[in-house]
Every structure is written in C-alpha cells, then in structure tokens.
C-alpha atoms as a PDB file:
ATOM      1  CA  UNK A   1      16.165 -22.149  41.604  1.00  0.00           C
ATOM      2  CA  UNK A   2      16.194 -20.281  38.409  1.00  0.00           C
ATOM      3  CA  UNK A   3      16.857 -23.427  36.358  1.00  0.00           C
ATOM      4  CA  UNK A   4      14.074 -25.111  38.056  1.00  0.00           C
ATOM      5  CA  UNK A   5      11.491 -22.340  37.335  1.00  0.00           C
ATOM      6  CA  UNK A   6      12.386 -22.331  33.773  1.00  0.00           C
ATOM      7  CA  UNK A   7      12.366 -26.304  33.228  1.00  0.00           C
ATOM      8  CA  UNK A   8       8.943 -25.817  35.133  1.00  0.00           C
ATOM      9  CA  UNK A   9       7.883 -23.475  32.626  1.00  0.00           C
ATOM     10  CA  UNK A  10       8.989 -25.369  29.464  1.00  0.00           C
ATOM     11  CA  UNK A  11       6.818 -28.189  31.347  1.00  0.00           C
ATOM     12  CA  UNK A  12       4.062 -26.163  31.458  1.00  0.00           C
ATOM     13  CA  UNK A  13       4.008 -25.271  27.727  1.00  0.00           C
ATOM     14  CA  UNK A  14       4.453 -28.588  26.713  1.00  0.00           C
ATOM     15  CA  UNK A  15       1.371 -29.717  28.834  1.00  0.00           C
ATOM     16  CA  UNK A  16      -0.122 -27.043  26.907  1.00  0.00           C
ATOM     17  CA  UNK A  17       0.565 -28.313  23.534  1.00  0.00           C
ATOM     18  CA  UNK A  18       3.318 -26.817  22.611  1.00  0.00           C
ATOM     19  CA  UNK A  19       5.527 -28.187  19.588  1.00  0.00           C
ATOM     20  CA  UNK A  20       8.812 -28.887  20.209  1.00  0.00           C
ATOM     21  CA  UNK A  21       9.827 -26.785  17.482  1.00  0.00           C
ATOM     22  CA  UNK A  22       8.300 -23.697  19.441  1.00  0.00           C
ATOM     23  CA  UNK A  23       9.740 -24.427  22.590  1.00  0.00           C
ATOM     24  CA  UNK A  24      12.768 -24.447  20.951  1.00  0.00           C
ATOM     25  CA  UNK A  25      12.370 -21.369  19.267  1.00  0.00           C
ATOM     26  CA  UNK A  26      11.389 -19.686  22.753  1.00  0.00           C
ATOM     27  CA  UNK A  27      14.025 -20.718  23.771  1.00  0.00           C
ATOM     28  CA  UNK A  28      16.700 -19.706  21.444  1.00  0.00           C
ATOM     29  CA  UNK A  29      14.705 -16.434  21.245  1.00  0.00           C
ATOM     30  CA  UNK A  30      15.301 -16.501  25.556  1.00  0.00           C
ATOM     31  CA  UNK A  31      19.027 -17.366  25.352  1.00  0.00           C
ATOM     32  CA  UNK A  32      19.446 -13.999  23.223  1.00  0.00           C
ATOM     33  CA  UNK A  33      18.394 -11.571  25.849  1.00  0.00           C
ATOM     34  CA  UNK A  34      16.598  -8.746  26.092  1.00  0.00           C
ATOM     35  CA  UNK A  35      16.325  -7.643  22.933  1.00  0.00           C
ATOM     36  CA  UNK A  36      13.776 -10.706  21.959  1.00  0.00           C
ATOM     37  CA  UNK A  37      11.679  -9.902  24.456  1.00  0.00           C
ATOM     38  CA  UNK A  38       8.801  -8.743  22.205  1.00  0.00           C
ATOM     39  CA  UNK A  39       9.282 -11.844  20.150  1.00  0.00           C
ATOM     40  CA  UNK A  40       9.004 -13.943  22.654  1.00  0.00           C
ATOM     41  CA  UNK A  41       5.678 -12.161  24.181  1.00  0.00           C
ATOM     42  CA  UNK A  42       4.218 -12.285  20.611  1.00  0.00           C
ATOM     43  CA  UNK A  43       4.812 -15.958  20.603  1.00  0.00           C
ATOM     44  CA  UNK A  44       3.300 -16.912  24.097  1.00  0.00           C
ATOM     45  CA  UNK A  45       0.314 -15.075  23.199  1.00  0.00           C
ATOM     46  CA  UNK A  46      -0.563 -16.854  19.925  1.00  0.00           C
ATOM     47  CA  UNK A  47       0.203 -20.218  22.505  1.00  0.00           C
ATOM     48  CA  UNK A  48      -2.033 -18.579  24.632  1.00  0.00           C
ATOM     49  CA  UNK A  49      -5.021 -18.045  21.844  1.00  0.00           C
ATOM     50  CA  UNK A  50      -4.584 -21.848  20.714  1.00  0.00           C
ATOM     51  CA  UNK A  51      -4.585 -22.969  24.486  1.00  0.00           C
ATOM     52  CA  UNK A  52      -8.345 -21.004  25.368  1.00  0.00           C
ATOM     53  CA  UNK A  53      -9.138 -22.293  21.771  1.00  0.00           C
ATOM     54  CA  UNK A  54      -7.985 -25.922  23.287  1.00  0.00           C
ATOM     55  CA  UNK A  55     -10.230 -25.159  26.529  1.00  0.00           C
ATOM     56  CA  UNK A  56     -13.392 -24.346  24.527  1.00  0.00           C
ATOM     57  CA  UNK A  57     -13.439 -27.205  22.160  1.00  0.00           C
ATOM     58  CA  UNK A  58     -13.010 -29.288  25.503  1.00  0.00           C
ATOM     59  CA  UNK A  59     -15.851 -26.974  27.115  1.00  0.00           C
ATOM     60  CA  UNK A  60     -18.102 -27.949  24.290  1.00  0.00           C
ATOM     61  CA  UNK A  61     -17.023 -31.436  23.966  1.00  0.00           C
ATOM     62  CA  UNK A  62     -17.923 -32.010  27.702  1.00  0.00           C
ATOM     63  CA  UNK A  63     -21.215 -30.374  27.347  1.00  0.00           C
ATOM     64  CA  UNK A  64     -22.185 -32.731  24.679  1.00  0.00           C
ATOM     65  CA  UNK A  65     -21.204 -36.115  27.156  1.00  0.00           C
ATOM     66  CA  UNK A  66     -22.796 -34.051  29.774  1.00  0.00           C
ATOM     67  CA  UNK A  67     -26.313 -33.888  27.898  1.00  0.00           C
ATOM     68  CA  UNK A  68     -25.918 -37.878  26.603  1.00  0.00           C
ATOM     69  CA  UNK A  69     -24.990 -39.052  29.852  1.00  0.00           C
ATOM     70  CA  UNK A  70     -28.343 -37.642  31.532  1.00  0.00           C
ATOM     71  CA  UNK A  71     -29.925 -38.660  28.551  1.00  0.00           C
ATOM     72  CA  UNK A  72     -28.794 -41.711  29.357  1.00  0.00           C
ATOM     73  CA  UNK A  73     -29.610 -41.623  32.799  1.00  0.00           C
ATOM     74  CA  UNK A  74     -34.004 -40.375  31.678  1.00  0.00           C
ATOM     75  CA  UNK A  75     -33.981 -43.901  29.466  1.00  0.00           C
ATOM     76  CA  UNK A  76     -33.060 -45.549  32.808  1.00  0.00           C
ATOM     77  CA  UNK A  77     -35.554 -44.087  34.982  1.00  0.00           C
ATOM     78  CA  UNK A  78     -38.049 -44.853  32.167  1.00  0.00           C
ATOM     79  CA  UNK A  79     -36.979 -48.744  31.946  1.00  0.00           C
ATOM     80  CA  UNK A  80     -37.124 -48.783  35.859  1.00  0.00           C
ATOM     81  CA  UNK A  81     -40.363 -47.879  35.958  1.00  0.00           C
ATOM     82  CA  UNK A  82     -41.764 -50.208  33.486  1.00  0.00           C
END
C-alpha cells in the first residue's frame, strides 16, 4: 500500500508539471531519509507556487474564451433578428 501511495504521488506531480529531473531529485532526496526532509518541503513548495501560477494563467485564459464566446453568442442574437 505504501508503494502504491507513493507511485500515486509521483503521478500526481507529474500531472502537475513536474520535470522529470525534479521528480527525480525528490526522490533521491526521499530515499535519504529524514534528514532531507526540509529539502524536500522546500522543493514541493516552489512546485506548489508554479502549479497556482499554472491555475491562474488558465483562470485568465478561460476568462478571455469566456467573454469571446458570449461575444460570440450577442453577434448571433443580432443576425437572428435581422
């Protein structure tokens, strides 16, 4: 069960956007025990920054198709009723 959480886990960074190279380095950093545990915080948390940097770049993004799609959908309801 322990494996399975931790494959889980690497899964989830990856989905994240992880580089290989980092995941690796977690990992390694993991392997080593204890005494890496601050490293290995330090490096989830600059993840974490670039992952709700990810999330508002796609916030904004979507906002933008939100406002041309109902643009879109006013120029419709002004050919319709021509």
């Amino acid at each position: 069960m322990i494996i399975l959480a931790w494959i889980q886990f690497l899964i989830r960074l990856r989905v994240t956007g992880m580089p290989m190279l980092k995941m690796k380095q977690f990992s390694d950093l993991r392997q080593k025990g204890d005494s890496t545990i601050t490293a290995r915080k330090e490096l989830l948390e600059e993840h974490y920054k670039d992952v709700l940097g990810k999330i508002e770049e796609l916030e904004l993004n979507s906002q933008r198709i939100e406002e041309k799609i109902a643009h879109y959908k006013k120029l419709e309801t002004v050919e319709n009723q021509q």
